[in-house]
N, C-alpha and C. Protein backbone atom coordinates (compact mmCIF):
# COMPACT_ATOMS: atom_id res chain seq x y z
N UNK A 1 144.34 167.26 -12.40
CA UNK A 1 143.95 166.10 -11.61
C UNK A 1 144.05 166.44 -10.13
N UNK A 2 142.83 166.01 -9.49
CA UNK A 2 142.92 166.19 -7.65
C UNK A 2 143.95 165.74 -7.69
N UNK A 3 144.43 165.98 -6.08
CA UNK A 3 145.44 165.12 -5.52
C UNK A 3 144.61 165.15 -4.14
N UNK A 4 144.45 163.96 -3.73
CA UNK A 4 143.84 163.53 -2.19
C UNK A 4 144.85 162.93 -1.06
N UNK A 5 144.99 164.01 -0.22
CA UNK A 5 146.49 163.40 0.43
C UNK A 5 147.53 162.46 -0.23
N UNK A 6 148.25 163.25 -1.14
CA UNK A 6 149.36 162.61 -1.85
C UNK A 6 149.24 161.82 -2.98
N UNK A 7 147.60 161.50 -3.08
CA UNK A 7 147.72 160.38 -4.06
C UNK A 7 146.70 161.39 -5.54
N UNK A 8 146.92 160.52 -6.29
CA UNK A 8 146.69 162.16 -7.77
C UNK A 8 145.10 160.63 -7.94
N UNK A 9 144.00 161.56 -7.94
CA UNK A 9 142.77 161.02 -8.03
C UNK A 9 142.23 161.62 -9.51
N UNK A 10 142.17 160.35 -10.35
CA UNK A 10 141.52 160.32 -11.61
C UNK A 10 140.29 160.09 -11.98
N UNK A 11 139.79 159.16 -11.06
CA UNK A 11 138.28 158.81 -11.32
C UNK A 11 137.93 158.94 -10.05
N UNK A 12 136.11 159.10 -9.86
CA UNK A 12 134.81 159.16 -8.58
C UNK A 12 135.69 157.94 -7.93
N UNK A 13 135.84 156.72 -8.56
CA UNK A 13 136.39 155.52 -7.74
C UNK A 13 137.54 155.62 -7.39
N UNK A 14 138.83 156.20 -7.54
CA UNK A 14 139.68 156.60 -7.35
C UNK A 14 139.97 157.30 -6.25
N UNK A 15 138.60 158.48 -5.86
CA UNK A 15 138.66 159.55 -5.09
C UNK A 15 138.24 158.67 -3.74
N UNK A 16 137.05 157.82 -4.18
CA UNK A 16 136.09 156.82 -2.92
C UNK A 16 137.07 155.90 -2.16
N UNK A 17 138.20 155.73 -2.66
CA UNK A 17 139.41 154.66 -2.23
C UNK A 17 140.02 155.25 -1.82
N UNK A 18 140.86 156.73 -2.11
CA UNK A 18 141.35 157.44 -1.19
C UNK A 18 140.70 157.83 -0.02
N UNK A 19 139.72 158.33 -0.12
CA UNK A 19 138.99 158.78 0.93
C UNK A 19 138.68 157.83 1.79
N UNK A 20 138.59 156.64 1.35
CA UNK A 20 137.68 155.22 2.80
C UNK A 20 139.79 154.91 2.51
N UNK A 21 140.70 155.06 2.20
CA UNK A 21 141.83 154.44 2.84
C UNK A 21 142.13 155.99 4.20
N UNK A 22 141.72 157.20 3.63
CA UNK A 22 142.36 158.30 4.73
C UNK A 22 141.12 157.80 6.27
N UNK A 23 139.96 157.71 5.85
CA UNK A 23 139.21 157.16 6.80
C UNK A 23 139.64 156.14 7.88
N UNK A 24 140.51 155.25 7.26
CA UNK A 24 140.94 153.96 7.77
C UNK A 24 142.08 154.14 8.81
N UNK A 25 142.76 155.50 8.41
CA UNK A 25 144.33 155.79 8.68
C UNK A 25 143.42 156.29 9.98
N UNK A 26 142.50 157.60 9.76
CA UNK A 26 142.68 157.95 10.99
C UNK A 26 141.52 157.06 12.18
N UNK A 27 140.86 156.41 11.65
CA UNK A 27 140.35 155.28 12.68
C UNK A 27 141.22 154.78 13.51
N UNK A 28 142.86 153.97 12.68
CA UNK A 28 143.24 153.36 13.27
C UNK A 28 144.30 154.63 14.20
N UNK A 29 144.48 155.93 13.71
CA UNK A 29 145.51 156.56 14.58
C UNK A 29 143.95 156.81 16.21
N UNK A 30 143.17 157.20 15.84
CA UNK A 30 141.99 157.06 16.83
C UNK A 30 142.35 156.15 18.38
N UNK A 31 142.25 154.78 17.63
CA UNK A 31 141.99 153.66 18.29
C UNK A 31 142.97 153.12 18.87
N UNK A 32 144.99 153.54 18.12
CA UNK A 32 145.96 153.69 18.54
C UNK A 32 146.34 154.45 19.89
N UNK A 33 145.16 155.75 19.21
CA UNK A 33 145.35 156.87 20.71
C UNK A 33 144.69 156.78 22.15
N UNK A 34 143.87 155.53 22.12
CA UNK A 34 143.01 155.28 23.09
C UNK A 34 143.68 154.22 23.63
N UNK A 35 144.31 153.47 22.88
CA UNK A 35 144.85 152.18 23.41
C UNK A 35 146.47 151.81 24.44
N UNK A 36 147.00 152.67 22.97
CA UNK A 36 148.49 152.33 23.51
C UNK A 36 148.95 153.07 24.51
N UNK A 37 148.90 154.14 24.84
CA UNK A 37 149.18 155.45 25.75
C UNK A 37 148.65 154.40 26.86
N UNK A 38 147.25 153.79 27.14
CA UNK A 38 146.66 153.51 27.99
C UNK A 38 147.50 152.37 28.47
N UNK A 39 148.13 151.61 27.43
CA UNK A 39 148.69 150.14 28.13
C UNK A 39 150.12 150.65 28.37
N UNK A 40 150.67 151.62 27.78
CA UNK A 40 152.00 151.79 29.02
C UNK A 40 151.66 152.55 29.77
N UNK A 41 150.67 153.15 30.10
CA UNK A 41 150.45 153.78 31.59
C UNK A 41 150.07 152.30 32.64
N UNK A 42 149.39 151.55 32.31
CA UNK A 42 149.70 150.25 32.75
C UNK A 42 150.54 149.45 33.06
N UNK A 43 151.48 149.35 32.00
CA UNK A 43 152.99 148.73 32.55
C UNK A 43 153.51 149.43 33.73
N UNK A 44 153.55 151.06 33.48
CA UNK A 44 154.27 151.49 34.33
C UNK A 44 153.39 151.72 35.85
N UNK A 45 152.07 151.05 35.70
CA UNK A 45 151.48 151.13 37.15
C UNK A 45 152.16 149.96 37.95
N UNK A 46 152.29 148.34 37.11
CA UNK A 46 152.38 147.81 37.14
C UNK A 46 153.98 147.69 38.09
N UNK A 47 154.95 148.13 37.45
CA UNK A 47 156.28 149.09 37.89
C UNK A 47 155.93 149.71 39.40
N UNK A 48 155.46 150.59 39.38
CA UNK A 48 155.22 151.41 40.48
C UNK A 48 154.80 150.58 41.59
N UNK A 49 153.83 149.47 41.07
CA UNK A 49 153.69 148.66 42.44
C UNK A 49 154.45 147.24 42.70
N UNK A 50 155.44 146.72 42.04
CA UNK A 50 156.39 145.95 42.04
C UNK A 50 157.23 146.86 42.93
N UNK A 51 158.04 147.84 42.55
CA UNK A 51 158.77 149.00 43.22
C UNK A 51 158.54 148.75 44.61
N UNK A 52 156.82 149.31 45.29
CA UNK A 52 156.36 149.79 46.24
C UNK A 52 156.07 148.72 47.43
N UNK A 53 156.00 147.41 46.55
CA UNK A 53 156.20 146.18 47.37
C UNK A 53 157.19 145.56 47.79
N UNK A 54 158.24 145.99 47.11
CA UNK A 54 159.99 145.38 47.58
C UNK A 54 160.12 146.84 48.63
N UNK A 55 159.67 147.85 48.73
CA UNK A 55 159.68 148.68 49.69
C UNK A 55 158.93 148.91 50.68
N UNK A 56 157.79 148.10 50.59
CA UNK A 56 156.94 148.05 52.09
C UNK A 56 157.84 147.84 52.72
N UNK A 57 157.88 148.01 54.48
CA UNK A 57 158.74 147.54 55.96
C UNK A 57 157.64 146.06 55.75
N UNK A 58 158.95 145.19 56.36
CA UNK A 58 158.78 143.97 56.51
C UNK A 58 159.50 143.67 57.88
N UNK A 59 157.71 143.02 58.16
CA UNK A 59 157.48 142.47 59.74
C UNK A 59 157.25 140.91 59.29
N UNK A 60 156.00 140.96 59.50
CA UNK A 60 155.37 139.38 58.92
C UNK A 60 154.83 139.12 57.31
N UNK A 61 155.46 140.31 56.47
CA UNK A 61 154.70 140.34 54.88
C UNK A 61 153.17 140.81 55.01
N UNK A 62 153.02 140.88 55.89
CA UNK A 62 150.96 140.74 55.79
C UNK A 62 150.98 142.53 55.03
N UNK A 63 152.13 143.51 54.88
CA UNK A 63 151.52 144.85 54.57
C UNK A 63 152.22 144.60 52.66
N UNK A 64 153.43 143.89 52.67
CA UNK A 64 153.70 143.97 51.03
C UNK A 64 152.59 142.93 50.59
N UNK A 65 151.96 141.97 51.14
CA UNK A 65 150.42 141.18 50.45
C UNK A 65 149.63 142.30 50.75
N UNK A 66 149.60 143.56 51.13
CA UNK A 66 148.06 144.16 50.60
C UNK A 66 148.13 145.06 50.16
N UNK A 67 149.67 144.99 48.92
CA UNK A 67 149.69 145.85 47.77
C UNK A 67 148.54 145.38 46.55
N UNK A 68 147.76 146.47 45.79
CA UNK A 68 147.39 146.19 45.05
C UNK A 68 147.34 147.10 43.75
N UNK A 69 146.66 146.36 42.63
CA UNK A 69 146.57 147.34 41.24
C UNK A 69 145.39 147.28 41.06
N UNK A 70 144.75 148.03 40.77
CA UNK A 70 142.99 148.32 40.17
C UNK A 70 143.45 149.05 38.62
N UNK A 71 142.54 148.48 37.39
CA UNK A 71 143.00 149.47 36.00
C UNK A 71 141.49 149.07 36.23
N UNK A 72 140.61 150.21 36.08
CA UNK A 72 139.30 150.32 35.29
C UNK A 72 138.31 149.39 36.46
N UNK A 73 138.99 149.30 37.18
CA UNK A 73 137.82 148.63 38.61
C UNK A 73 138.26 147.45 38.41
N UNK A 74 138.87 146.90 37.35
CA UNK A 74 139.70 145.19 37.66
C UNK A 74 140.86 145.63 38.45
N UNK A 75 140.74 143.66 39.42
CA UNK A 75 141.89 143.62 39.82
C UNK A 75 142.87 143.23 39.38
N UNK A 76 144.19 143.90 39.34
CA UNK A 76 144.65 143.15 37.69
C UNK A 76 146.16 142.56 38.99
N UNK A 77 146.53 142.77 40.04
CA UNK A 77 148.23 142.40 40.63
C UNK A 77 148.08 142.53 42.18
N UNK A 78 148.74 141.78 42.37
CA UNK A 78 148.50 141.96 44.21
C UNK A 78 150.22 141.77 44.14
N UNK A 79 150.12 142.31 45.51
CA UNK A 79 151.83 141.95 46.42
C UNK A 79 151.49 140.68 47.04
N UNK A 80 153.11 140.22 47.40
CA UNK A 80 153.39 139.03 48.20
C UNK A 80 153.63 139.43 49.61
N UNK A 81 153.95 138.29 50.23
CA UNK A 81 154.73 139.03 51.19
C UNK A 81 156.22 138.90 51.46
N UNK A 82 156.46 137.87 49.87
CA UNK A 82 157.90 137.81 49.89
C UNK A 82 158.30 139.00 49.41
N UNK A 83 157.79 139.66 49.08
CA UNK A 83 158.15 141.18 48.08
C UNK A 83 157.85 141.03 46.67
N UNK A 84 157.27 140.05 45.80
CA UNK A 84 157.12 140.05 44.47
C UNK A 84 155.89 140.17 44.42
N UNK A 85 155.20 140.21 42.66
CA UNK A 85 153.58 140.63 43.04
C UNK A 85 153.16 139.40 42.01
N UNK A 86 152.19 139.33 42.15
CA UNK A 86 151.09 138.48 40.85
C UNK A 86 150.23 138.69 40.31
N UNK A 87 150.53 138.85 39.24
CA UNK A 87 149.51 139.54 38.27
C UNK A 87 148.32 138.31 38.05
N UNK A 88 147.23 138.62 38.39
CA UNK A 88 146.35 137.93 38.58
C UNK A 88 144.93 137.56 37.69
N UNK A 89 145.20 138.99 36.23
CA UNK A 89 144.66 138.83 35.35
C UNK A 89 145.00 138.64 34.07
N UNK A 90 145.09 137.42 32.80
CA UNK A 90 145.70 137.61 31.72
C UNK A 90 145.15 137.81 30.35
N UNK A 91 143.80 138.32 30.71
CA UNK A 91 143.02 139.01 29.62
C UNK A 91 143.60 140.51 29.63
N UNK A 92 143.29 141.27 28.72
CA UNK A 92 143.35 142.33 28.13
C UNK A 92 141.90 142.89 29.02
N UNK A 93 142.53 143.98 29.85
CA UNK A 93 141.90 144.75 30.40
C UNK A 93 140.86 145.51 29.43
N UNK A 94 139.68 145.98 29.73
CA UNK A 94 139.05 146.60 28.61
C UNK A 94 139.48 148.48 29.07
N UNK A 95 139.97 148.57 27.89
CA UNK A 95 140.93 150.27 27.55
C UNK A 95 140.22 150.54 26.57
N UNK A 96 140.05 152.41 26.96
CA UNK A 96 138.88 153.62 26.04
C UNK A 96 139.42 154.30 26.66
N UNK A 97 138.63 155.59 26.15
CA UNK A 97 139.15 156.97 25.84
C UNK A 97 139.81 157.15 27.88
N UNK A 98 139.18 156.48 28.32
CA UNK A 98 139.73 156.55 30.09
C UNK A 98 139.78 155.92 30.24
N UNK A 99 141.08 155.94 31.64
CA UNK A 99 141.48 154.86 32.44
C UNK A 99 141.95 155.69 34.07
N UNK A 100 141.26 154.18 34.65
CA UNK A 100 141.62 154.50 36.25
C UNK A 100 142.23 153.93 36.89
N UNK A 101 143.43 154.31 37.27
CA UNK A 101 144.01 153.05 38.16
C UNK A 101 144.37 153.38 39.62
N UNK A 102 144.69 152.58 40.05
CA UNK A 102 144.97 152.62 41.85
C UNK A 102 145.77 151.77 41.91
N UNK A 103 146.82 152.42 42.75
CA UNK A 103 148.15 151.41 43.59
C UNK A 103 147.78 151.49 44.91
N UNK A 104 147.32 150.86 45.70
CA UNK A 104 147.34 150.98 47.24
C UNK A 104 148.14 149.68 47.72
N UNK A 105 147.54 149.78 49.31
CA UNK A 105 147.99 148.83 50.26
C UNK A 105 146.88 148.64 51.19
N UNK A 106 146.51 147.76 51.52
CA UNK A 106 145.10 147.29 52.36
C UNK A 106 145.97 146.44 53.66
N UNK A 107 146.18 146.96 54.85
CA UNK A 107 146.73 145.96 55.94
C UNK A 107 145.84 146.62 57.21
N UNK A 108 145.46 146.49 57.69
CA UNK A 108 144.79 146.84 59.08
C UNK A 108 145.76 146.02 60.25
N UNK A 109 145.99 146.46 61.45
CA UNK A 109 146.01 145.47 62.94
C UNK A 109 144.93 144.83 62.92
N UNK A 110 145.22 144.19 64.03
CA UNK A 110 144.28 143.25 65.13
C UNK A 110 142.88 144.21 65.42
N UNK A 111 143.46 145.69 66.06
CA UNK A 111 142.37 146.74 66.60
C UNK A 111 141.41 147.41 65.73
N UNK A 112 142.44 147.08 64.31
CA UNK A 112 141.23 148.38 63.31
C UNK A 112 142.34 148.99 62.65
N UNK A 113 143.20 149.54 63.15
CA UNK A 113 143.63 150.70 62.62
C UNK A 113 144.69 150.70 60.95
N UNK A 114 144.48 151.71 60.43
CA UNK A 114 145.02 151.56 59.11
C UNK A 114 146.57 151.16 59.22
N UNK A 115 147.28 149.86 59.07
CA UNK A 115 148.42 149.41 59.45
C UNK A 115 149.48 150.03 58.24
N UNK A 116 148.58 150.02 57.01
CA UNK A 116 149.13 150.04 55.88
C UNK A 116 149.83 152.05 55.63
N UNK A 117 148.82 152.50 55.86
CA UNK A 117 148.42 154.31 56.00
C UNK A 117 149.97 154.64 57.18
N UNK A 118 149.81 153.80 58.27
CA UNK A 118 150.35 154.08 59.55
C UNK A 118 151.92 154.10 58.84
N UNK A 119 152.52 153.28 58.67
CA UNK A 119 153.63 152.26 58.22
C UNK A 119 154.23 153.38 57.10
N UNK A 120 153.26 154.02 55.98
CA UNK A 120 153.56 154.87 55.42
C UNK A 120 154.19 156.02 55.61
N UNK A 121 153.31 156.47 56.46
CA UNK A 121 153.23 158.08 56.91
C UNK A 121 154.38 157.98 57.76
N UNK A 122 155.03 157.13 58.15
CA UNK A 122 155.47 157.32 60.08
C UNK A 122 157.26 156.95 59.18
N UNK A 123 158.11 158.59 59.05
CA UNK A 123 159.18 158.09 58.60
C UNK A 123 160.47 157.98 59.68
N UNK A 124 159.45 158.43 61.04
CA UNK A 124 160.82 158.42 62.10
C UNK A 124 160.48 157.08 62.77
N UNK A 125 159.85 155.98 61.77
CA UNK A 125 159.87 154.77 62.38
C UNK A 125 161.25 153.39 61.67
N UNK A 126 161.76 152.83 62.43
CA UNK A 126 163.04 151.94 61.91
C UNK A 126 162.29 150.81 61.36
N UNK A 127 163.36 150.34 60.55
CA UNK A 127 162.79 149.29 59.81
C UNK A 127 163.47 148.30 59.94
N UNK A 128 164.03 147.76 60.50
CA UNK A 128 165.25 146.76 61.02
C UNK A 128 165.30 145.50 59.97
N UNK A 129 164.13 145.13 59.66
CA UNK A 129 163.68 144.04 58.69
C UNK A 129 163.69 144.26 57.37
N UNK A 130 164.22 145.66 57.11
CA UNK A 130 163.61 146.22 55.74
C UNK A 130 162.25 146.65 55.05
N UNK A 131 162.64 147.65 53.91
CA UNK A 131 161.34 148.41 53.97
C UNK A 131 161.79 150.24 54.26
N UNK A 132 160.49 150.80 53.93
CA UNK A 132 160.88 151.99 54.58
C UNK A 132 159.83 152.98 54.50
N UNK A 133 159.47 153.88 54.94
CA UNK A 133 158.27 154.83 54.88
C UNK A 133 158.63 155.49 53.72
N UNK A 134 157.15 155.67 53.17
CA UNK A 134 156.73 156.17 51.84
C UNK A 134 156.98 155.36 50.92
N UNK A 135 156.96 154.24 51.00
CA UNK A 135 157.56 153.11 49.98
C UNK A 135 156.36 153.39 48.58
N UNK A 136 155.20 153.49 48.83
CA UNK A 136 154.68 154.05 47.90
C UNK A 136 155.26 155.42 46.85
N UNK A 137 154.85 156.62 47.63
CA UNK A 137 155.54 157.69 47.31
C UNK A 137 156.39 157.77 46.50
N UNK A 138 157.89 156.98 46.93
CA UNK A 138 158.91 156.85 46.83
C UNK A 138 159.28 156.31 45.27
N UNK A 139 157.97 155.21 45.16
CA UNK A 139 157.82 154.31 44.25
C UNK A 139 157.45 155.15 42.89
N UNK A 140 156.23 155.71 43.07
CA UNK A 140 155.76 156.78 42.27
C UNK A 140 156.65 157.82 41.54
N UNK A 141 157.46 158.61 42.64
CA UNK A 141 158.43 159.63 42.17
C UNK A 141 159.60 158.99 41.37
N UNK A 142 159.74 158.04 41.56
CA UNK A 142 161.18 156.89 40.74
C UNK A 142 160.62 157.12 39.53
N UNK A 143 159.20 156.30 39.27
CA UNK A 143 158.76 156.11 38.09
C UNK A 143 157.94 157.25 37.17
N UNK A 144 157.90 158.51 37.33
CA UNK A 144 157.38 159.42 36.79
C UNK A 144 157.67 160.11 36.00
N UNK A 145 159.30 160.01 35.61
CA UNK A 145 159.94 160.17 34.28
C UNK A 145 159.60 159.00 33.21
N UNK A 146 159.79 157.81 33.83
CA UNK A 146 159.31 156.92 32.49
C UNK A 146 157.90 156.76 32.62
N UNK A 147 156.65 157.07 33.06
CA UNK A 147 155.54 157.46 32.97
C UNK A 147 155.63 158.16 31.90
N UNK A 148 156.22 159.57 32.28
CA UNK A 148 156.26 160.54 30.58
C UNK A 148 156.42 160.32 29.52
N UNK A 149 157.67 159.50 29.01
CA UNK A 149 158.21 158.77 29.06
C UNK A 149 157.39 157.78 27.74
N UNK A 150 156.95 157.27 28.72
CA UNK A 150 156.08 156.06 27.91
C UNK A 150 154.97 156.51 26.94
N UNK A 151 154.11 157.18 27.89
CA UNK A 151 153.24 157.63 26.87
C UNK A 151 153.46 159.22 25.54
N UNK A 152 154.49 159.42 25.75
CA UNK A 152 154.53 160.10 24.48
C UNK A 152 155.16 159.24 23.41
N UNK A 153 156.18 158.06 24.06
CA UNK A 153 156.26 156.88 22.99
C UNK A 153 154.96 156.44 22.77
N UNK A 154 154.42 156.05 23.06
CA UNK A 154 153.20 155.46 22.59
C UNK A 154 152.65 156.29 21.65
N UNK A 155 152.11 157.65 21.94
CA UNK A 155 151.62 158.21 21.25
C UNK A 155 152.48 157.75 19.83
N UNK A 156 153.90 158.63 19.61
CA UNK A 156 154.18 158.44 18.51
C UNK A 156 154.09 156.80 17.88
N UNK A 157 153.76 155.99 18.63
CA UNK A 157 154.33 154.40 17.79
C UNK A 157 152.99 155.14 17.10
N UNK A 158 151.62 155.25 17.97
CA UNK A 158 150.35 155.41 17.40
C UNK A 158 150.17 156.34 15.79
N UNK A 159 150.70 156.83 16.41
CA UNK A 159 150.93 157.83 14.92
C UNK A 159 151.65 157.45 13.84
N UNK A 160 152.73 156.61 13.98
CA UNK A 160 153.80 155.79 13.45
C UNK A 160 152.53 154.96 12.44
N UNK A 161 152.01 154.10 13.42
CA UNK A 161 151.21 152.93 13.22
C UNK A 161 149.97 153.32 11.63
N UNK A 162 149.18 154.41 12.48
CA UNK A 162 148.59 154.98 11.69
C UNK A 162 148.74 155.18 10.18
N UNK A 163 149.68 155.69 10.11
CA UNK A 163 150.52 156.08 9.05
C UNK A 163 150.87 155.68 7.91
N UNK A 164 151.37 154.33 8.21
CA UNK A 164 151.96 152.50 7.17
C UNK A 164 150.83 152.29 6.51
């Protein structure tokens, strides 16, 4: 008697049920692998810019409000300028085989100039108000172990998942 991944196949119908259940397994490890990896790389963007907004320098808030999150060209979280953020979308982002995201900060002066870029870069500047240069950066490097982290959990739940 076959045996079809583990299971002992006696009849054509037998074999057609194993085969559309192994089909099924790896669809869903597929669709696991596209998905879940993708939504904790999300959480943890999500992280990174919570982080990066309690660490902007605070003058008038106007630079922790022009933190933002982009996943896939949505806007999915902005900063405050109390330092917290708002997630601003509560649909399910649409996640596939890629994903793009962006943490920035959008603040300009009065004149033009990149307030947000400036504020960053400039670490021999004081912050008296709190805050501090590279608050981004800073934010990023914190969170890049549980980045790793996450998505090799994911992977395995995916595989886990698959599996049952």
């Amino acid at each position: 008697m076959p045996n079809v991944s583990g299971m002992v196949v006696k009849t054509s119908e037998e074999y057609e049920a194993a085969i559309r259940q192994m089909q099924a397994k790896a669809n869903k490890l597929s669709q696991n692998l596209q998905t879940l990896p993708a939504r904790a790389v999300v959480k943890i963007a999500m992280n990174i810019l919570s982080a990066s907004v309690l660490r902007a320098p605070v003058h008038d808030g106007i630079l922790r409000a022009g933190g933002y999150l982009l996943v896939n060209g949505m806007l999915l979280a902005t900063g405050n300028a109390d330092g917290s953020i708002e997630v601003l979308s509560s649909e399910d982002i649409p996640l596939n085989d890629r994903i793009n995201i962006r943490i920035g900060f959008r603040a300009f002066s009065e004149d033009g100039y990149d307030y947000a870029l400036y504020q960053h870069e400039h670490i021999e500047f004081k912050h008296p108000m709190g805050g501090q240069a590279k608050f981004l950066e800073a934010s990023l490097d914190e969170n890049t172990p549980e980045l790793v982290t996450a998505i090799r959990d994911a992977m395995q739940q995916a595989k886990r998942e698959a599996i049952l």
